[in-house]
Protein backbone atom coordinates (compact mmCIF):
# COMPACT_ATOMS: atom_id res chain seq x y z
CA UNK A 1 45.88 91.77 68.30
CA UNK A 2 47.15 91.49 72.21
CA UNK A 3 46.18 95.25 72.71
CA UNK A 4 42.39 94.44 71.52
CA UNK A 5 42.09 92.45 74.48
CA UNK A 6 43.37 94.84 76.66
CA UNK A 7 40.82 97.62 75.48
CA UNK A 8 38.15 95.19 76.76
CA UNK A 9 39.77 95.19 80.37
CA UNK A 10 41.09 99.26 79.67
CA UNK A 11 39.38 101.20 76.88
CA UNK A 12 41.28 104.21 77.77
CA UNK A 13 44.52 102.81 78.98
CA UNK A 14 44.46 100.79 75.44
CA UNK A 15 43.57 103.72 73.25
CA UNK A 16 46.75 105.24 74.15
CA UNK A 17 49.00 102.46 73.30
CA UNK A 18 46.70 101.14 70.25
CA UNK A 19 46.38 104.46 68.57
């Protein structure tokens, strides 16, 4: 998924929008 890679870069920023 795009946001996967994102949670590398921003874990917490990420969560938000994956979960």
């Amino acid at each position: 998924m795009v946001f996967e890679r994102q949670k590398s870069a921003k874990t917490v920023r990420a969560s938000s929008i994956d979960y």
